[in-house]
Each structure stands twice: as C-alpha cells, then as structure tokens.
N, C-alpha and C. Protein backbone atom coordinates (compact mmCIF):
# COMPACT_ATOMS: atom_id res chain seq x y z
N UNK A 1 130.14 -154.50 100.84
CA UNK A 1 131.27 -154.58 101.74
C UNK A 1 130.81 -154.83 103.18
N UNK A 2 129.56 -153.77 103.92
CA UNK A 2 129.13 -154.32 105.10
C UNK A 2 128.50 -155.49 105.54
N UNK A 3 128.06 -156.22 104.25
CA UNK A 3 127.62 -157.66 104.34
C UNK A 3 128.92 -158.64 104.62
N UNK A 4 130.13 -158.15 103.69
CA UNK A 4 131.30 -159.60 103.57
C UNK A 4 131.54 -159.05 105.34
N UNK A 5 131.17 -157.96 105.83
CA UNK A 5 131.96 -157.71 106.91
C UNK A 5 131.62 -158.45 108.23
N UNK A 6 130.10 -158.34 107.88
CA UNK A 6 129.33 -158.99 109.11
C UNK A 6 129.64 -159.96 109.06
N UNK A 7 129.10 -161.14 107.64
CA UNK A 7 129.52 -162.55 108.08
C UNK A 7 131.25 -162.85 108.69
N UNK A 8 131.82 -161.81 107.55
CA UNK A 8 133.20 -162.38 108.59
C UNK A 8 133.39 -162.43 110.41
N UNK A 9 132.68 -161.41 110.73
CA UNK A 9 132.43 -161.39 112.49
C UNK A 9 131.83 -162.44 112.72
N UNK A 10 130.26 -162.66 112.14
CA UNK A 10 129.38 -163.84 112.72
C UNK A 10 130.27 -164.99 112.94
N UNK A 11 131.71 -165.30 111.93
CA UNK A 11 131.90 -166.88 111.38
C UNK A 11 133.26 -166.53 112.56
N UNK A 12 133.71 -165.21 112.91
CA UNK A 12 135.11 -165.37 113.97
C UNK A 12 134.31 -165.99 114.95
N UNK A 13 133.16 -165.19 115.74
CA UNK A 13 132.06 -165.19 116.65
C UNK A 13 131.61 -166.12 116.81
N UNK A 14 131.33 -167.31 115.95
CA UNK A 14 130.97 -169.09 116.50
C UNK A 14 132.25 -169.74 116.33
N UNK A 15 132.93 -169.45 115.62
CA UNK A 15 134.30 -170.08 115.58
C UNK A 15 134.66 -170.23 117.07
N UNK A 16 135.13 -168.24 117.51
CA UNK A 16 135.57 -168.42 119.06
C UNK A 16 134.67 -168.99 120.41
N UNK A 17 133.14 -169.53 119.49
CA UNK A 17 132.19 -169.84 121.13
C UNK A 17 131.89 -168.27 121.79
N UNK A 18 132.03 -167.45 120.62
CA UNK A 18 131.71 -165.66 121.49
C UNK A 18 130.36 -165.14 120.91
N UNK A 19 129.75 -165.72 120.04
CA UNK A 19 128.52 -165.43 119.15
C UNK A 19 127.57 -164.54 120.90
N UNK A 20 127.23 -165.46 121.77
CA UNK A 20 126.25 -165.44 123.16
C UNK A 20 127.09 -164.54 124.10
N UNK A 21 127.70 -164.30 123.71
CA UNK A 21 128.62 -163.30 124.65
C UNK A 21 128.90 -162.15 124.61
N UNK A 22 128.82 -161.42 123.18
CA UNK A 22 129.22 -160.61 122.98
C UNK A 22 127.56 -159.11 122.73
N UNK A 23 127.67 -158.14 123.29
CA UNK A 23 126.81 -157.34 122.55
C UNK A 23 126.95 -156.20 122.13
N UNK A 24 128.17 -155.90 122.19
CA UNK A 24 128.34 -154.85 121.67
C UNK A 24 129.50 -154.90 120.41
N UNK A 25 129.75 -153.98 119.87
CA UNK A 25 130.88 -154.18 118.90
C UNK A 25 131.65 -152.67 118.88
N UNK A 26 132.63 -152.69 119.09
CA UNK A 26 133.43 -151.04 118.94
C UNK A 26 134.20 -150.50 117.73
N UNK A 27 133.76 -149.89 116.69
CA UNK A 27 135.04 -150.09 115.47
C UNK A 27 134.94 -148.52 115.28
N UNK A 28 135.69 -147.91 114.09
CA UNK A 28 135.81 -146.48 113.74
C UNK A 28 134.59 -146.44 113.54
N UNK A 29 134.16 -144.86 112.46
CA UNK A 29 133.28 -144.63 112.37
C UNK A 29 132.39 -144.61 110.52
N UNK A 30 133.69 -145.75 110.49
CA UNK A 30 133.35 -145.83 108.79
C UNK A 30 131.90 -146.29 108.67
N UNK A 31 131.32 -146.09 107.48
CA UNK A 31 129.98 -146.34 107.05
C UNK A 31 129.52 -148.13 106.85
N UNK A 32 130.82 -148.57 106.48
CA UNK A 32 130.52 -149.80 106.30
C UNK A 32 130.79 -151.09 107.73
N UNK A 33 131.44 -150.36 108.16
CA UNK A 33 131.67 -150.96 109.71
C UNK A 33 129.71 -151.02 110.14
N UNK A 34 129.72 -149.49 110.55
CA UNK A 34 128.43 -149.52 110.95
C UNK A 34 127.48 -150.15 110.74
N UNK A 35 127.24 -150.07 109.58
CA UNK A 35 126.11 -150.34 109.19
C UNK A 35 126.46 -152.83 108.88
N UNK A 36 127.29 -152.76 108.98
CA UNK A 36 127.91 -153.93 109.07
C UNK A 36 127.09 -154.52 110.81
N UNK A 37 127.82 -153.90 111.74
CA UNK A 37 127.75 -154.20 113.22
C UNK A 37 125.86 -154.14 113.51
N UNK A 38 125.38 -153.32 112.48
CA UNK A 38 123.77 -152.73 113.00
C UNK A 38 123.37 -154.23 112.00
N UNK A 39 123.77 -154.39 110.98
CA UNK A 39 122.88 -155.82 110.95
C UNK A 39 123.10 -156.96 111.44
N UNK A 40 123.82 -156.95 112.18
CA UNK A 40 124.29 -158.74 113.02
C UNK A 40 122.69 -158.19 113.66
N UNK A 41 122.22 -159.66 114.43
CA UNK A 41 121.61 -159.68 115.31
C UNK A 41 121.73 -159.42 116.53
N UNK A 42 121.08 -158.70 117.55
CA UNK A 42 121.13 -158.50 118.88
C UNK A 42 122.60 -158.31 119.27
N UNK A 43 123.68 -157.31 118.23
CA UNK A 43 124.93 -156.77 118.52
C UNK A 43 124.18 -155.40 118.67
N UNK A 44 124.73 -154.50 119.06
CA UNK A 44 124.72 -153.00 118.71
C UNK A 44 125.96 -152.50 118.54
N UNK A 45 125.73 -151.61 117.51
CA UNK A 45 127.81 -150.52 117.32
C UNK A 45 128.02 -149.20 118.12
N UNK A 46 129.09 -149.70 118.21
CA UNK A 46 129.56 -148.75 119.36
C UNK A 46 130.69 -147.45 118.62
N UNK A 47 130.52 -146.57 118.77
CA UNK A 47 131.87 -145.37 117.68
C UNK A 47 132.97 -145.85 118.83
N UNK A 48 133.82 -145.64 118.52
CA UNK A 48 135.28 -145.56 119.13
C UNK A 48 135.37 -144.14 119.12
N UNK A 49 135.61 -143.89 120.60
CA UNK A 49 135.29 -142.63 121.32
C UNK A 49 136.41 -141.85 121.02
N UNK A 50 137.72 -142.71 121.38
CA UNK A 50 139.42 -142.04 120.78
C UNK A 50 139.34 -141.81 119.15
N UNK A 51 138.69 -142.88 118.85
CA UNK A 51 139.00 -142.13 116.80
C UNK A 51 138.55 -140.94 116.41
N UNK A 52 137.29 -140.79 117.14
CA UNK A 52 136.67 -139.92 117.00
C UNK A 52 137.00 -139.03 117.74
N UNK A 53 137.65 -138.80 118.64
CA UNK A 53 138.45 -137.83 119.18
C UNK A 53 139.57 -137.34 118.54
N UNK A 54 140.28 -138.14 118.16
CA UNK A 54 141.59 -137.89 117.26
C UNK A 54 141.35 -137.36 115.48
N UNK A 55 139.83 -137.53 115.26
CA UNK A 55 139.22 -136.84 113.93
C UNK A 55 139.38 -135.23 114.09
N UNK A 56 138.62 -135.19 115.25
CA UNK A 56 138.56 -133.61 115.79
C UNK A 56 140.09 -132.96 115.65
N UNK A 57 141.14 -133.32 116.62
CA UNK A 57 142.02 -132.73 116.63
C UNK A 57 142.33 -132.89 115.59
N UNK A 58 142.78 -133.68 114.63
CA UNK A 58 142.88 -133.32 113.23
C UNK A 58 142.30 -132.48 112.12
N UNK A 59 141.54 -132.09 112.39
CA UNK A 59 140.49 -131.35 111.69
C UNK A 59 140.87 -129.75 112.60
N UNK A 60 141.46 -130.35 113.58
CA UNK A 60 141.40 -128.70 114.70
C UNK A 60 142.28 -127.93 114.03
N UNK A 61 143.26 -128.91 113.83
CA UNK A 61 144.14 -128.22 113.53
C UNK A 61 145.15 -127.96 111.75
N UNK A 62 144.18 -128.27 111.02
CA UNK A 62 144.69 -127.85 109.89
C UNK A 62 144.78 -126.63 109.83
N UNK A 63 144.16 -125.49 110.53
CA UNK A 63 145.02 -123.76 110.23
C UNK A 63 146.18 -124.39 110.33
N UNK A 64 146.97 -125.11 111.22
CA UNK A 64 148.22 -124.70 111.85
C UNK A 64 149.22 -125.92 110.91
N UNK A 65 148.81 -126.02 110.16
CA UNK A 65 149.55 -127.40 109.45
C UNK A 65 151.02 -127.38 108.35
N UNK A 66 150.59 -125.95 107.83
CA UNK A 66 152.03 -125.13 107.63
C UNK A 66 153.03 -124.77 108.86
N UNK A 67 152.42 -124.00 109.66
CA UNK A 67 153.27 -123.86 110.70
C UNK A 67 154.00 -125.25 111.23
N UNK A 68 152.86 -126.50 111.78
CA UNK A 68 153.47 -127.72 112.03
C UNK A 68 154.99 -127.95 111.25
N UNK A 69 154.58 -127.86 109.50
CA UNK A 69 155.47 -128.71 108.76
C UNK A 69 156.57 -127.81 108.86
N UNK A 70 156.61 -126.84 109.16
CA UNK A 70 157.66 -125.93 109.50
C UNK A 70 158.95 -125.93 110.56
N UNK A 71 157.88 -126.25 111.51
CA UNK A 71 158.39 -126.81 112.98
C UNK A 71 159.04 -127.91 113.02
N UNK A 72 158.62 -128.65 112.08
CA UNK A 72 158.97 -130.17 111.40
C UNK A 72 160.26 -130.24 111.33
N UNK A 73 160.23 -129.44 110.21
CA UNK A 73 161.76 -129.27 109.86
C UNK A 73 162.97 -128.90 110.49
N UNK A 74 162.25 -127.85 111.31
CA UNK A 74 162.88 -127.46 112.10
C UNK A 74 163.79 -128.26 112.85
N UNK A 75 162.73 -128.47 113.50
CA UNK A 75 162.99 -130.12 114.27
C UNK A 75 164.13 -130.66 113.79
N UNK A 76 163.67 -131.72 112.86
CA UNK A 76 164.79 -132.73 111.76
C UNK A 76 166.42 -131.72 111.75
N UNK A 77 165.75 -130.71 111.56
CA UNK A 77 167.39 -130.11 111.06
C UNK A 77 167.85 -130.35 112.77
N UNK A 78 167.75 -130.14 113.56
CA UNK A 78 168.61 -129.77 114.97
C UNK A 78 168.70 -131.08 115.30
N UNK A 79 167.76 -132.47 115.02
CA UNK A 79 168.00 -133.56 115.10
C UNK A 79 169.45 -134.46 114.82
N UNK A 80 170.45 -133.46 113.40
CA UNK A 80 171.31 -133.80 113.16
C UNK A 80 172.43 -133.72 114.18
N UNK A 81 173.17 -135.20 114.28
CA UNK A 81 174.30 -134.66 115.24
C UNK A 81 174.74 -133.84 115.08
N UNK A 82 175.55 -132.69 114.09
CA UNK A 82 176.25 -131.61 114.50
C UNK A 82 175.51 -130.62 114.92
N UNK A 83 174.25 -130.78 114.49
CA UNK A 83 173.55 -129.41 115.06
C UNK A 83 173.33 -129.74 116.72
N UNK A 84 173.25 -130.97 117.20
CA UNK A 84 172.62 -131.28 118.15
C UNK A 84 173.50 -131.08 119.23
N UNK A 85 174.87 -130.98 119.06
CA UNK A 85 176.00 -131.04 119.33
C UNK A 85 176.33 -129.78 119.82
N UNK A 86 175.97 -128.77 118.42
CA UNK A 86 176.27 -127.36 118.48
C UNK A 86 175.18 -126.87 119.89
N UNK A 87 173.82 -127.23 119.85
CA UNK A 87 172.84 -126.74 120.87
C UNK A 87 173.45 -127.36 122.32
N UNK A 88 173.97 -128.48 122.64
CA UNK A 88 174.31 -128.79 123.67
C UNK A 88 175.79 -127.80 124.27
N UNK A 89 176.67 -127.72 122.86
CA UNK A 89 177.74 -126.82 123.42
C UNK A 89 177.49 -125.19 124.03
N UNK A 90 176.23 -125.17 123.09
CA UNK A 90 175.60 -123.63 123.90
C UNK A 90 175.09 -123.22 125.23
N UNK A 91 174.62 -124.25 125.38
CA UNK A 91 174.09 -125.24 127.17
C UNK A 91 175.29 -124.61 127.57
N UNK A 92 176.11 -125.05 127.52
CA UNK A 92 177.15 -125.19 128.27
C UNK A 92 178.33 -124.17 128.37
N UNK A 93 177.90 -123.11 127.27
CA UNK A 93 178.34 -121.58 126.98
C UNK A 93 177.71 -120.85 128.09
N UNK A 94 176.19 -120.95 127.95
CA UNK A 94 175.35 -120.26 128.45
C UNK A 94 174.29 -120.71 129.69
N UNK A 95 175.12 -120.94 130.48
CA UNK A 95 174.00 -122.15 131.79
C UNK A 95 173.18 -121.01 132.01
N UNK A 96 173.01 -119.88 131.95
CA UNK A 96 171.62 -119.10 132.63
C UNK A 96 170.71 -118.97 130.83
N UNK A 97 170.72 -118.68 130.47
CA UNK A 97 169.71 -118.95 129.14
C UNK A 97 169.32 -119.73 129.03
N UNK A 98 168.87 -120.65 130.10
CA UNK A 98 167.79 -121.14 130.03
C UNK A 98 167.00 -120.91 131.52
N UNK A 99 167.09 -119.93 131.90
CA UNK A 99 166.31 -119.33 133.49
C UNK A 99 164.45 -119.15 132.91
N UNK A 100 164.50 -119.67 133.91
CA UNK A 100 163.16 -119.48 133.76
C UNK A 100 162.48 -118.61 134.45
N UNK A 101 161.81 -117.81 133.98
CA UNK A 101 160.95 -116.29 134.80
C UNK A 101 160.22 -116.48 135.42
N UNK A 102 159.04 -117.67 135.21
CA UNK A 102 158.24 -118.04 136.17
C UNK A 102 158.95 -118.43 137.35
N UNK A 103 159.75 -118.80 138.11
CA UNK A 103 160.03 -119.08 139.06
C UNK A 103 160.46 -118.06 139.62
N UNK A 104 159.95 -118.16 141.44
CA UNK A 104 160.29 -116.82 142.38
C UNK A 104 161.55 -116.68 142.36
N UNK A 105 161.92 -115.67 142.80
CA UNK A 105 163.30 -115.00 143.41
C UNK A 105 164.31 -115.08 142.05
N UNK A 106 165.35 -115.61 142.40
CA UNK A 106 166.56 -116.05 141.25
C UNK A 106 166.79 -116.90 140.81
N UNK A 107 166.03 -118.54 141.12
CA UNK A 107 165.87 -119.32 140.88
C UNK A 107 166.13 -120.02 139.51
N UNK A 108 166.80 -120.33 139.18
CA UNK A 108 167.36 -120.55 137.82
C UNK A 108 167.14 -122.39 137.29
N UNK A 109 166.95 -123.21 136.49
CA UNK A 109 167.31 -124.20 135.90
C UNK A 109 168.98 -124.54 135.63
N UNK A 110 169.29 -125.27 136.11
CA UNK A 110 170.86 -125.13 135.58
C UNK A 110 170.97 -126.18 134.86
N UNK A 111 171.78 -126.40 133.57
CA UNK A 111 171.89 -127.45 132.48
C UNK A 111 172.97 -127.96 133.27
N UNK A 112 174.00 -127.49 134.13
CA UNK A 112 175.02 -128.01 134.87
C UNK A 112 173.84 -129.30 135.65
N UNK A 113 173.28 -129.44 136.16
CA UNK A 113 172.51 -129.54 137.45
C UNK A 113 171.53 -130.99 136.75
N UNK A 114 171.76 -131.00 135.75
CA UNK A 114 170.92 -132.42 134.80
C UNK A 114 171.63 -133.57 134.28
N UNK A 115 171.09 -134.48 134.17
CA UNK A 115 172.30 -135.81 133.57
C UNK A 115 172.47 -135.47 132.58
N UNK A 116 171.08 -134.86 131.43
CA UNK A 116 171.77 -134.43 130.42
C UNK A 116 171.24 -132.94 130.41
N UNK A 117 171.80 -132.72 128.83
CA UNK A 117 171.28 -131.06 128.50
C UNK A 117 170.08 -131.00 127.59
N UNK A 118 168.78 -130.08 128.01
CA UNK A 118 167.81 -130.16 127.05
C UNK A 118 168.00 -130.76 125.82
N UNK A 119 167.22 -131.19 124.85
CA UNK A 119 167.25 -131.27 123.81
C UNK A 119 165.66 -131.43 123.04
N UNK A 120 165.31 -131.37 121.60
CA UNK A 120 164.26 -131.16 120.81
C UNK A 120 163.83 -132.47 121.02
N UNK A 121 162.65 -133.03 120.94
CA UNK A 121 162.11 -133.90 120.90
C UNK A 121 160.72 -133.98 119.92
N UNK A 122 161.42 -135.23 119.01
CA UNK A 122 160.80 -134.86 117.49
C UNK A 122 158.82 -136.07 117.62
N UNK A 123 158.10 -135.53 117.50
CA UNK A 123 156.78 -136.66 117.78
C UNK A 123 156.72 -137.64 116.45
N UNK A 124 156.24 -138.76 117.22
CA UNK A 124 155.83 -139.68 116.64
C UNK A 124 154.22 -140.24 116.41
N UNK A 125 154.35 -140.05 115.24
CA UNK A 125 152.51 -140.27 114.41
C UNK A 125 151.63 -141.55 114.69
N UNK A 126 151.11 -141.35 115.31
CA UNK A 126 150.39 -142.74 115.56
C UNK A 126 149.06 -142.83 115.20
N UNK A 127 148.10 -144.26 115.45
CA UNK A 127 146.76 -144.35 114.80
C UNK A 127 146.47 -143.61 116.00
C-alpha cells in the first residue's frame, strides 16, 4: 500500500512541475502514509500536529464517553421545538434564574436584555 502511495505522489508531483519544490510532506500518522513519504527521495514526513492532537483528546476522554452520550441526549431532547419553546417560556417566567454569582454586587444577566433567550447548543463532529 505505501509503495501504490508514493508513486501516486511522485506521478501528482511531476505532473504539477512540484517534484523540485516540494520537501516536506504532512499526512496523519498512519503507518503506510509514513513509511510511503520516508521512501520518496529527498521528501521527509511530517505528523500532522492537529491529528495528533485530536488522537489525544480522544483517547482523553473516553472515561467521560457515557456521560458525553448522555449529555447527548440530553441535548437532542431540548433541541425539540416544544421543549425548546418550553425553556425559552421559563426565561421569561424567571428573568433572575439565570443571575450569575460571579459577578459583583447585584448584577444580574437579564434574558429581557438579549435579542434572544439562552439556548443549548448541540456540537458538531468534525475531522
């Protein structure tokens, strides 16, 4: 596989006129990448510093991966308009429940005081 891989680079690499230009190469940290990029000539491989960053936190955090899928749900459920609906009408029951303590004196957040009213904000999974 790290052989079909290299020539496929070498043949992009004179194709684009980039063969003399290029010396480094950046890809994940798969085995066949590597060892792909280490046999071109006078390339060297480079890890991708973010993949490999984003391995870690993944790995950080599998204790918490029940809890996540939990939260998940959580999430999704309040995502539904009526629920979402119901949390905004509470806003608006309750403008001091959402005061915040850290702030000096009496200082309050007001949901009156925003274009809109808090709401959950569900993440999106990316590479």
């Amino acid at each position: 596989m790290a052989q079909h891989i290299a020539e496929s680079l070498e043949e992009i690499l004179e194709e684009w006129k980039l063969r003399e230009k290029v010396f480094v190469i950046t890809t994940d940290n798969a085995a066949n990448m590597k060892k792909a990029i280490s046999d071109m000539n006078s390339i060297k491989w480079q890890a991708c510093g973010t993949h490999t960053l984003q391995l870690i936190i993944g790995k950080g955090l599998i204790p918490a991966k029940l809890l996540i899928l939990r939260v998940k749900r959580l999430i999704d459920f309040f995502m539904r308009p009526k629920q979402s609906e119901c949390l905004e009408d509470i806003q608006k029951k309750y403008p001091n429940a959402n005061k915040d303590e850290n702030l000096e004196s009496n200082e309050q957040i007001s949901a009156k005081d925003t274009a809109k009213y808090l709401r959950l904000v569900n993440d999106v999974a990316t590479c």
